[in-house]
C-alpha atoms as a PDB file:
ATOM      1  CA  UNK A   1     146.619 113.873 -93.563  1.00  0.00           C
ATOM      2  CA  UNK A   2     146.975 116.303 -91.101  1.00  0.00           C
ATOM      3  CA  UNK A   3     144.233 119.245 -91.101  1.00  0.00           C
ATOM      4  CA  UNK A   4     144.753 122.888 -91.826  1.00  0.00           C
ATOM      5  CA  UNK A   5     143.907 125.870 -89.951  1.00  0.00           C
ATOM      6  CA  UNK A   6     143.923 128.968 -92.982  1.00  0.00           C
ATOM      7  CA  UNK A   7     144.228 132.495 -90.386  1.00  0.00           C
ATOM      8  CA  UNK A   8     143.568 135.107 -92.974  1.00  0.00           C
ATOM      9  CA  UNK A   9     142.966 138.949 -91.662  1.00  0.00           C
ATOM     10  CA  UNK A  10     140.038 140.358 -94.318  1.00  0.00           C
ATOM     11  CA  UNK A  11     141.150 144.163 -93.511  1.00  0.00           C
ATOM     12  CA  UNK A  12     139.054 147.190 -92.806  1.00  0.00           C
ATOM     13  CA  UNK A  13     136.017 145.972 -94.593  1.00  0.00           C
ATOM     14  CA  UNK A  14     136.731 147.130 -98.372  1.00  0.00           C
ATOM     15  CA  UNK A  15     136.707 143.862-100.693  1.00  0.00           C
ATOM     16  CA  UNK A  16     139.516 145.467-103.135  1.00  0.00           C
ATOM     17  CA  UNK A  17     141.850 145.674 -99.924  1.00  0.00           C
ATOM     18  CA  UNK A  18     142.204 141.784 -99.587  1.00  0.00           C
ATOM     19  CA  UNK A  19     145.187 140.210-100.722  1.00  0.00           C
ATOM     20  CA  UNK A  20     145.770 138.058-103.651  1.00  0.00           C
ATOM     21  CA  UNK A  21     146.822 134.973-101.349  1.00  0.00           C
ATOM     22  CA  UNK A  22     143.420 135.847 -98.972  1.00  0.00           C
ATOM     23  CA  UNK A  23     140.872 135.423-101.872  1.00  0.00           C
ATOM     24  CA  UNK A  24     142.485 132.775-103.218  1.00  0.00           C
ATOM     25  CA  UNK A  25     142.316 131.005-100.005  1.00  0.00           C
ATOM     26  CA  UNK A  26     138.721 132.142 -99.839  1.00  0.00           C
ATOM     27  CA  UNK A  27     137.607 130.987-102.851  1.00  0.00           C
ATOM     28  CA  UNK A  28     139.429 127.363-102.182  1.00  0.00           C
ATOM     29  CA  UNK A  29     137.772 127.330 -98.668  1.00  0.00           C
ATOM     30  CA  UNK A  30     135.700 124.487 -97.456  1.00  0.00           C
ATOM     31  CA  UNK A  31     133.785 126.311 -94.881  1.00  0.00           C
ATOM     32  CA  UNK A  32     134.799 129.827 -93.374  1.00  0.00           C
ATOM     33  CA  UNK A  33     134.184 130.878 -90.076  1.00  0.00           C
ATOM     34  CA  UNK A  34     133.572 134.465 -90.096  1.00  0.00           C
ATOM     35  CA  UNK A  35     133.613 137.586 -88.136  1.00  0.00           C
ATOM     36  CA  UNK A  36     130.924 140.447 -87.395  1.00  0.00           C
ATOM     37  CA  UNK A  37     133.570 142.746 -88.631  1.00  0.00           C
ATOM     38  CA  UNK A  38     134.352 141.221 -92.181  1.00  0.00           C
ATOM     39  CA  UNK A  39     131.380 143.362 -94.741  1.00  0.00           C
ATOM     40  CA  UNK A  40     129.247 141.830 -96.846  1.00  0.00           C
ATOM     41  CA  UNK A  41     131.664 142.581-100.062  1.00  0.00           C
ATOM     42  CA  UNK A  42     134.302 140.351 -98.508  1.00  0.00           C
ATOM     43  CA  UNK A  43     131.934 137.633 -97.639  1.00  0.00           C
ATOM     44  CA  UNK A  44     130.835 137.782-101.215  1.00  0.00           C
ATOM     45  CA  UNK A  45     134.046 136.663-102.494  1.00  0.00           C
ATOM     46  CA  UNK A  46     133.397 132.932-100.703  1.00  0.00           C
ATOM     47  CA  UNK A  47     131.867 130.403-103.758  1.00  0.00           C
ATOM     48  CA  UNK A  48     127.743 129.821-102.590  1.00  0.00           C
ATOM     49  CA  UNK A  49     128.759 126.215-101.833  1.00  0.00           C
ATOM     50  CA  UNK A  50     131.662 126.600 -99.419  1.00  0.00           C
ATOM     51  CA  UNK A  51     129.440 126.587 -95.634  1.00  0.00           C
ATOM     52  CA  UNK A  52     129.208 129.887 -93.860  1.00  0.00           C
ATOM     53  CA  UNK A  53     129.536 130.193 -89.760  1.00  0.00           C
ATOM     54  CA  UNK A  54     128.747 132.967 -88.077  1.00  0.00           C
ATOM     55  CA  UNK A  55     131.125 133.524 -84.910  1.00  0.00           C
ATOM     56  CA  UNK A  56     131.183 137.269 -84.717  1.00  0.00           C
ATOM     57  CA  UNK A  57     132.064 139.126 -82.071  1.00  0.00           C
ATOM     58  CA  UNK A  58     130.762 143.461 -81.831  1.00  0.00           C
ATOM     59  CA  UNK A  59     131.835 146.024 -78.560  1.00  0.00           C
ATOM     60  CA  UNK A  60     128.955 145.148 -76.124  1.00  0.00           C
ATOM     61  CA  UNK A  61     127.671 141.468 -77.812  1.00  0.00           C
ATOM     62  CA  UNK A  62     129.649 138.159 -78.487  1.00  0.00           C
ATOM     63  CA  UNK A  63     127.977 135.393 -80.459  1.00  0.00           C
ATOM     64  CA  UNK A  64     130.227 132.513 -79.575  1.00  0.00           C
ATOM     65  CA  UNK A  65     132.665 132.849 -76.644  1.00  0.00           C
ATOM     66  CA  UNK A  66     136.201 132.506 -77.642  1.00  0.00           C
ATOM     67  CA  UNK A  67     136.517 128.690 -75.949  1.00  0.00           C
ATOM     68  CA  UNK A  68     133.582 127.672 -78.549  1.00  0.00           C
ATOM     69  CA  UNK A  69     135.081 129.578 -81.290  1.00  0.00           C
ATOM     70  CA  UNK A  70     138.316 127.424 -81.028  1.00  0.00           C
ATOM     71  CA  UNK A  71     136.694 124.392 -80.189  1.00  0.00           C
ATOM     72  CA  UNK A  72     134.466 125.321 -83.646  1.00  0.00           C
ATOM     73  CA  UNK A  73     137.721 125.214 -85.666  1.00  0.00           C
ATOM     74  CA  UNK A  74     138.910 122.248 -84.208  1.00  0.00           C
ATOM     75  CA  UNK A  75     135.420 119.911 -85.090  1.00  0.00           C
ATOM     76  CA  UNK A  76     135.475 121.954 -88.492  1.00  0.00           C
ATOM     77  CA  UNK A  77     139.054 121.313 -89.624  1.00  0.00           C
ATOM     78  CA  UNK A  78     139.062 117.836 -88.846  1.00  0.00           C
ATOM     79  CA  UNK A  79     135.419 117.623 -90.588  1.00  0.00           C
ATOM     80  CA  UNK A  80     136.390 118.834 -93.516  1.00  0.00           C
ATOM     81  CA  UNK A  81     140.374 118.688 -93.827  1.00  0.00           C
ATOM     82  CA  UNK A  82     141.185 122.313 -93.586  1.00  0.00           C
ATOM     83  CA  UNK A  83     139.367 125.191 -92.105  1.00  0.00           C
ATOM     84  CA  UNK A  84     139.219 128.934 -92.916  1.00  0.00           C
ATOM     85  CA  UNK A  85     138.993 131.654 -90.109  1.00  0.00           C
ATOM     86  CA  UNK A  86     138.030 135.302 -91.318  1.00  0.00           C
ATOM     87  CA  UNK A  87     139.071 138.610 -88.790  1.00  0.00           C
ATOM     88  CA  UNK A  88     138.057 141.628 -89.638  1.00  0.00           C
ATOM     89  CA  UNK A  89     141.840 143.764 -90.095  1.00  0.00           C
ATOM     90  CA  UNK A  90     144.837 141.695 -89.370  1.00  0.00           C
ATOM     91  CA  UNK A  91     144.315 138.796 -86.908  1.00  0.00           C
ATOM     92  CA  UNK A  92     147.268 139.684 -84.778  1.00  0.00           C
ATOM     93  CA  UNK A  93     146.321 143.364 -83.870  1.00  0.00           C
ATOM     94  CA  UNK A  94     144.389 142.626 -80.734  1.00  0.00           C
ATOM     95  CA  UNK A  95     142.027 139.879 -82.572  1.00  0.00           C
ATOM     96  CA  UNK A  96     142.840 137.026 -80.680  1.00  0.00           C
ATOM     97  CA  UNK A  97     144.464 134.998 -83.891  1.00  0.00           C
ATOM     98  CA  UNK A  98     146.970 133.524 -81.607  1.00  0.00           C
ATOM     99  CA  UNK A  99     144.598 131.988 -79.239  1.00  0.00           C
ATOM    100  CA  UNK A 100     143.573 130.130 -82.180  1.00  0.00           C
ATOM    101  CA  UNK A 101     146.347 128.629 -83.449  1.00  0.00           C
ATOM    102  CA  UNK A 102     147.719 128.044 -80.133  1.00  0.00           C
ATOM    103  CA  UNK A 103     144.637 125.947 -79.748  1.00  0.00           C
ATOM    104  CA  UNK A 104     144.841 124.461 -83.148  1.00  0.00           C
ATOM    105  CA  UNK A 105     148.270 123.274 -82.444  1.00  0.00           C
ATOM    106  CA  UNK A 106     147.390 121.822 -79.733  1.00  0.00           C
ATOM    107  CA  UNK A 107     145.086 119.569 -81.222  1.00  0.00           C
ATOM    108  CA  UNK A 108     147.281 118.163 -84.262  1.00  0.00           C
ATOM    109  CA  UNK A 109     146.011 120.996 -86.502  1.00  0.00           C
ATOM    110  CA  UNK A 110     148.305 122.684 -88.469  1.00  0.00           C
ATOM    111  CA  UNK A 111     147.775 126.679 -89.309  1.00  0.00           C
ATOM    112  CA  UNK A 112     148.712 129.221 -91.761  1.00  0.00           C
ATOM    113  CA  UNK A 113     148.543 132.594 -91.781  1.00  0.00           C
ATOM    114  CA  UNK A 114     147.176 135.763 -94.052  1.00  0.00           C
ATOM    115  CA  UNK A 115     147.790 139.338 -92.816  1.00  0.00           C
ATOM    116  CA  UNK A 116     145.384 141.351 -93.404  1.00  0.00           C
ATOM    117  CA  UNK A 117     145.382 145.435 -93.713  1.00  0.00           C
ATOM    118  CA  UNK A 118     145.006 146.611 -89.950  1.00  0.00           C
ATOM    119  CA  UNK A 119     142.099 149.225 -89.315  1.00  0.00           C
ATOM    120  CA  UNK A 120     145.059 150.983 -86.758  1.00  0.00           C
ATOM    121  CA  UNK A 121     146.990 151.956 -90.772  1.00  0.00           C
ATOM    122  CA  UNK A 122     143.780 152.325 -93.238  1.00  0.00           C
ATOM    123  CA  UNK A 123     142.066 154.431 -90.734  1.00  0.00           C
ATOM    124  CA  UNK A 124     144.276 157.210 -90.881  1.00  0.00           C
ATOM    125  CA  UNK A 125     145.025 156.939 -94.424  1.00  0.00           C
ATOM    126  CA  UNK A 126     141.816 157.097 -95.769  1.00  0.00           C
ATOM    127  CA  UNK A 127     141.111 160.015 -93.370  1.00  0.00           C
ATOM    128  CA  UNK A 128     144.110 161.955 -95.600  1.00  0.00           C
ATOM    129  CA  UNK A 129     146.457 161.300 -92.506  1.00  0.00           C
ATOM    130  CA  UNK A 130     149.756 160.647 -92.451  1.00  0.00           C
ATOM    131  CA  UNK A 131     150.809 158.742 -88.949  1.00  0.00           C
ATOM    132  CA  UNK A 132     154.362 160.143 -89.385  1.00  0.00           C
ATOM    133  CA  UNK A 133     155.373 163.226 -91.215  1.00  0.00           C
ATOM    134  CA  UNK A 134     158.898 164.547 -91.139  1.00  0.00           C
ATOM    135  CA  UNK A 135     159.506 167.104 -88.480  1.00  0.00           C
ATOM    136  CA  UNK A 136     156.054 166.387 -86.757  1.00  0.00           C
ATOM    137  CA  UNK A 137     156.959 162.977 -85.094  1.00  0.00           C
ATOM    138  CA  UNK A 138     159.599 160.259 -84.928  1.00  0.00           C
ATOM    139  CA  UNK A 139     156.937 156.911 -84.190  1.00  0.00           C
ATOM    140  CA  UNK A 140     153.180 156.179 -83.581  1.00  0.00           C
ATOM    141  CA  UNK A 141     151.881 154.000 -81.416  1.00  0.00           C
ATOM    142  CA  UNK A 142     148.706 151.297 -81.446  1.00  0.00           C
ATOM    143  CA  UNK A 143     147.137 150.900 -78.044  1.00  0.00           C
ATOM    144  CA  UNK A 144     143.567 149.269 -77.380  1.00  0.00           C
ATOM    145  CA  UNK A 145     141.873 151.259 -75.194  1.00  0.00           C
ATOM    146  CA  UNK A 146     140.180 148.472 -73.020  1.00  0.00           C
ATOM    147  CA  UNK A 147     141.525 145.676 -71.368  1.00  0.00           C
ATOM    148  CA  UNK A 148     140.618 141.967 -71.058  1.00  0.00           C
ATOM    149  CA  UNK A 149     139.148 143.387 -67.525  1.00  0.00           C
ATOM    150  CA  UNK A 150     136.590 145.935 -69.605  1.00  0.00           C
ATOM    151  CA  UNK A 151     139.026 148.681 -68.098  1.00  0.00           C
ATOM    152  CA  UNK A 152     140.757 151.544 -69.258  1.00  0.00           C
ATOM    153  CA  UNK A 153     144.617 150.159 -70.908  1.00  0.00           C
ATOM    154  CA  UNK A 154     147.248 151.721 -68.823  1.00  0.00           C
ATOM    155  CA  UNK A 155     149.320 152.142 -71.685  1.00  0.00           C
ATOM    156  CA  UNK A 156     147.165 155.334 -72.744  1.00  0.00           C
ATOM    157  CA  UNK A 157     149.208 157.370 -70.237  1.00  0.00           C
ATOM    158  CA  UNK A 158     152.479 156.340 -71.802  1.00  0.00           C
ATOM    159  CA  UNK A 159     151.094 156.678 -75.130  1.00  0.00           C
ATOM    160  CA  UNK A 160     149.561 160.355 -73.564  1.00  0.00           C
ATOM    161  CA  UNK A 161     153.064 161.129 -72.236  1.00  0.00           C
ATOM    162  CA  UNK A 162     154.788 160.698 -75.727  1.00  0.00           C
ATOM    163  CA  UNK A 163     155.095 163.147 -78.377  1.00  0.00           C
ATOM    164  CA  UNK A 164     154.108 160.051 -80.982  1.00  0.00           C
ATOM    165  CA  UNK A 165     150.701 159.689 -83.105  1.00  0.00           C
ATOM    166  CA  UNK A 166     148.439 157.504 -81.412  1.00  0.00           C
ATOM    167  CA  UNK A 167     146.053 155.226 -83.050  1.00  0.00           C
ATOM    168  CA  UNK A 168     143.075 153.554 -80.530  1.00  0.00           C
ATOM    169  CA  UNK A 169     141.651 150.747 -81.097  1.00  0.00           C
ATOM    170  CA  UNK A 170     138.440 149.937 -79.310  1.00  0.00           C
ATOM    171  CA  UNK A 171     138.381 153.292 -77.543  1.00  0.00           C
ATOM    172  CA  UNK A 172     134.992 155.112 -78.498  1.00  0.00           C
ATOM    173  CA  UNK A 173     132.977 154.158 -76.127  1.00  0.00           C
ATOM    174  CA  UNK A 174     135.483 155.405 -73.602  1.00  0.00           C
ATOM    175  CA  UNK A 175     136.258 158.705 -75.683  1.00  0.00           C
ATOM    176  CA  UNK A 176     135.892 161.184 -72.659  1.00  0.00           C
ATOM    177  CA  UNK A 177     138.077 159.455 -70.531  1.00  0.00           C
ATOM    178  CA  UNK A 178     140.765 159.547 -72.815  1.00  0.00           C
ATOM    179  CA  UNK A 179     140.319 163.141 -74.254  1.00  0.00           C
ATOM    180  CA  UNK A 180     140.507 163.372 -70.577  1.00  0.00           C
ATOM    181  CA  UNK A 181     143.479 161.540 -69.586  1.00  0.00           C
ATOM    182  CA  UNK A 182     145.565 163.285 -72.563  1.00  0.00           C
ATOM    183  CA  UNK A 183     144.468 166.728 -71.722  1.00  0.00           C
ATOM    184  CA  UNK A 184     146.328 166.239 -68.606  1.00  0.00           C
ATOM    185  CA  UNK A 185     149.541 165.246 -70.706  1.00  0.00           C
ATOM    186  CA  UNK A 186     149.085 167.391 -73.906  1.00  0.00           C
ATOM    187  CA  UNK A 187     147.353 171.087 -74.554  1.00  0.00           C
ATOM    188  CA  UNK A 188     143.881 170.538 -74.553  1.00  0.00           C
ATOM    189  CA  UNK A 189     144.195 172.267 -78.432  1.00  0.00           C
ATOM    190  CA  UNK A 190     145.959 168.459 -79.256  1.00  0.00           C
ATOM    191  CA  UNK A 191     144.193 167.605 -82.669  1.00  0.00           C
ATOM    192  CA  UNK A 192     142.110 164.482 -82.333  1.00  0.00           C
ATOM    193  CA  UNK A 193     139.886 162.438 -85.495  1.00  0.00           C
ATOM    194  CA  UNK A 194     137.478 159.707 -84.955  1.00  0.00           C
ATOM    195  CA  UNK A 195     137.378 157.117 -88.000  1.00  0.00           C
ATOM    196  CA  UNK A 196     134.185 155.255 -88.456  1.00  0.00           C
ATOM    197  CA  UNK A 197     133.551 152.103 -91.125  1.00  0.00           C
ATOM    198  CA  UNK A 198     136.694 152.634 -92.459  1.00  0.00           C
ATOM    199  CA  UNK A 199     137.075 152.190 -96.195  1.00  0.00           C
ATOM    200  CA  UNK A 200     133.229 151.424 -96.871  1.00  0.00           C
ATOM    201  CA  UNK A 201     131.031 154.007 -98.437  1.00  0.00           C
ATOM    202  CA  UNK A 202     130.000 154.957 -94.998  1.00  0.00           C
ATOM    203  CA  UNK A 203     132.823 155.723 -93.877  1.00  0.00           C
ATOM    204  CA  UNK A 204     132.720 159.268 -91.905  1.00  0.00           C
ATOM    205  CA  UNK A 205     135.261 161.321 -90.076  1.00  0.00           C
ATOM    206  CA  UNK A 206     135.445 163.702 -87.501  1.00  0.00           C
ATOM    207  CA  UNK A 207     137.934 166.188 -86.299  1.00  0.00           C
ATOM    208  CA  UNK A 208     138.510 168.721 -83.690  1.00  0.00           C
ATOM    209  CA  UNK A 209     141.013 168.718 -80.481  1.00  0.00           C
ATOM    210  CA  UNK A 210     140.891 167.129 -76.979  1.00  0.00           C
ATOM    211  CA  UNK A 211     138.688 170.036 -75.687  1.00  0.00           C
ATOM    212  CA  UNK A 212     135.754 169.379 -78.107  1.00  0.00           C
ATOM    213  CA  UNK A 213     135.915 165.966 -79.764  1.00  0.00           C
ATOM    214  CA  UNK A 214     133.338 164.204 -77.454  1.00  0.00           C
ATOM    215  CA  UNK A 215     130.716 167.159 -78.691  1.00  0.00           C
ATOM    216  CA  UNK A 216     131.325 166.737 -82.427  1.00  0.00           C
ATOM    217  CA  UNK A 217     131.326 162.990 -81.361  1.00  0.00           C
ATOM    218  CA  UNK A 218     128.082 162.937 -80.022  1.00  0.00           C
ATOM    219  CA  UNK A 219     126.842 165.409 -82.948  1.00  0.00           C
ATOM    220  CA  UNK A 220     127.898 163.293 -85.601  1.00  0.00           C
ATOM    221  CA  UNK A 221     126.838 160.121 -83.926  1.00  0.00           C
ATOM    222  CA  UNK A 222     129.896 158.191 -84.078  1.00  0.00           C
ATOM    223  CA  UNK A 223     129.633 154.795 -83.187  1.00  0.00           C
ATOM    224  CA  UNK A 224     131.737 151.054 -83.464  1.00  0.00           C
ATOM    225  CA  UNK A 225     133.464 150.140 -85.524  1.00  0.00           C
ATOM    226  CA  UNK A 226     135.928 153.588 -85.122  1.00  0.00           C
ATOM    227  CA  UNK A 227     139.277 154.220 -84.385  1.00  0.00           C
ATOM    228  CA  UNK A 228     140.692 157.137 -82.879  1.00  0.00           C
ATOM    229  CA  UNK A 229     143.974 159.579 -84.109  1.00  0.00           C
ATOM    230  CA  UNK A 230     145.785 161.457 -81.456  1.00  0.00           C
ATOM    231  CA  UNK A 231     148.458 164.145 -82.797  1.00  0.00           C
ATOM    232  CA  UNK A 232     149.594 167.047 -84.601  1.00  0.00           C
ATOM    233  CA  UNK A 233     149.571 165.179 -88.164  1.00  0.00           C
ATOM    234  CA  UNK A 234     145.518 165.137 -87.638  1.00  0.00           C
ATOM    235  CA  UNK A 235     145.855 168.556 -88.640  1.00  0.00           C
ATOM    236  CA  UNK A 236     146.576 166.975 -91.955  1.00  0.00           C
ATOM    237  CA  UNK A 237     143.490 165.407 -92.177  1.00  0.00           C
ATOM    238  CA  UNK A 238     140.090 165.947 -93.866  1.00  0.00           C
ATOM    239  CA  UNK A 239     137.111 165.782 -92.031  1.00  0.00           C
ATOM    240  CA  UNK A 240     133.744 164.341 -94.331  1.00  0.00           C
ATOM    241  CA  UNK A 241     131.226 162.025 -94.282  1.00  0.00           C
ATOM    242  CA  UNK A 242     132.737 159.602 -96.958  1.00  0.00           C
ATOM    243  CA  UNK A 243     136.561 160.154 -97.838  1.00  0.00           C
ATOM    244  CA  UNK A 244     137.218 160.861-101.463  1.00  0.00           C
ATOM    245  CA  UNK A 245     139.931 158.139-100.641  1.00  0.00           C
ATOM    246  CA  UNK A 246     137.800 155.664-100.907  1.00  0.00           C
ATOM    247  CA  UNK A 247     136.949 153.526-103.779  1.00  0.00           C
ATOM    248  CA  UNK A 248     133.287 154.448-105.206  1.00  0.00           C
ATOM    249  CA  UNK A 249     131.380 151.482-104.163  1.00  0.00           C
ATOM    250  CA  UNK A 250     128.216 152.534-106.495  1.00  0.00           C
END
């Protein structure tokens, strides 16, 4: 029988926003191979005797490289007939998920996938913001703010040079430049909110414009895992430690 590769995205981190079909597959998993993004509550959905793998991946520190990741599935799903990879959001929004079952393919393995709820959506709504609002803007647009490279994505001029929300991924650590680079591209009074932990109890948000966010940044202490919201429909937003949007997790 030919093995199977289970792709399932475990979304921003709050169990209650996995699909039916991902803890399903979760609880009929043979062994997961998890993320350093996927929270505790999600992990505690996967039955005590289904093994555990660590493979997680943080801004700054990698566990396994990506080669040993894929060769991980590989050894696992022919081990144990099918194999179950857990991302943190949805697999194919700069997570790499088609590396995997590229690779997965290419070794006789077939794969299935899960989408999960993106961080790039659930940030902004459980921040109270809309990403498009009638007469405010006509699109918004997802860009990572660092390449392959470790550089700065060129696509954050385009993005800067458009009238459309923007929603960065991966882009806190470089949060000057870019206030930066879209000051030169939109007033500096261009409303701006930094996500953290989205949809945990921990969650916190920040808001102010281009010409201040790196000071309320740095006074708040925002750190990865955040996402960034560049636009006029930030106005929208509320700015608070934990969003009342969230679920009570007490």
């Amino acid at each position: 029988m030919t093995p199977t590769f289970y792709l399932i995205g475990a979304g921003p981190g709050d169990a209650e926003l996995l699909t039916l079909k991902a803890l399903r597959l979760l609880k009929e998993s043979k062994v997961v191979l998890y993320d350093a993004l996927v929270s505790e509550d999600v992990l505690a959905f996967i039955p005590s005797h289904v093994e555990k793998i660590f493979v997680g991946k943080r801004a700054g520190a990698h566990y396994l490289k990506q080669e040993e990741t894929n060769e991980l599935i590989v050894e696992m799903a022919y081990k144990y007939g099918s194999v179950t990879r857990l991302k943190g959001g949805d697999s194919f929004v700069f997570g790499r998920g088609q590396e995997e079952i590229e690779f997965a393919k290419s070794k006789g393995i077939n794969s299935v996938v899960v989408p999960g709820i993106s961080s790039s959506l659930a940030g902004p709504t459980l921040a109270g913001i809309p990403v498009t609002k009638r007469g405010i803007n006509e699109s918004f647009w997802v860009v990572t703010a660092t390449t392959c490279s470790g550089g700065l994505s060129k696509d954050l001029t385009h993005a800067a040079a458009s009238t459309a929300t923007i929603v960065v991924l991966m882009g806190v650590g470089k949060l000057e430049l870019i206030s930066q680079l879209f000051t030169m591209y939109r007033n500096e009074n261009e409303p701006i909110a930094l996500v953290q932990d989205i949809s945990l109890p921990t969650q916190k948000v920040v808001i102010g414009d281009l010409s201040n966010i790196v000071n309320k940044a740095n006074e708040a202490g925002i750190r990865p895992p955040a996402i960034i919201v560049i636009g006029e429909v930030v106005k929208l937003g509320t700015e608070t430690e934990i969003v009342e949007h969230c679920i009570n997790h007490q």
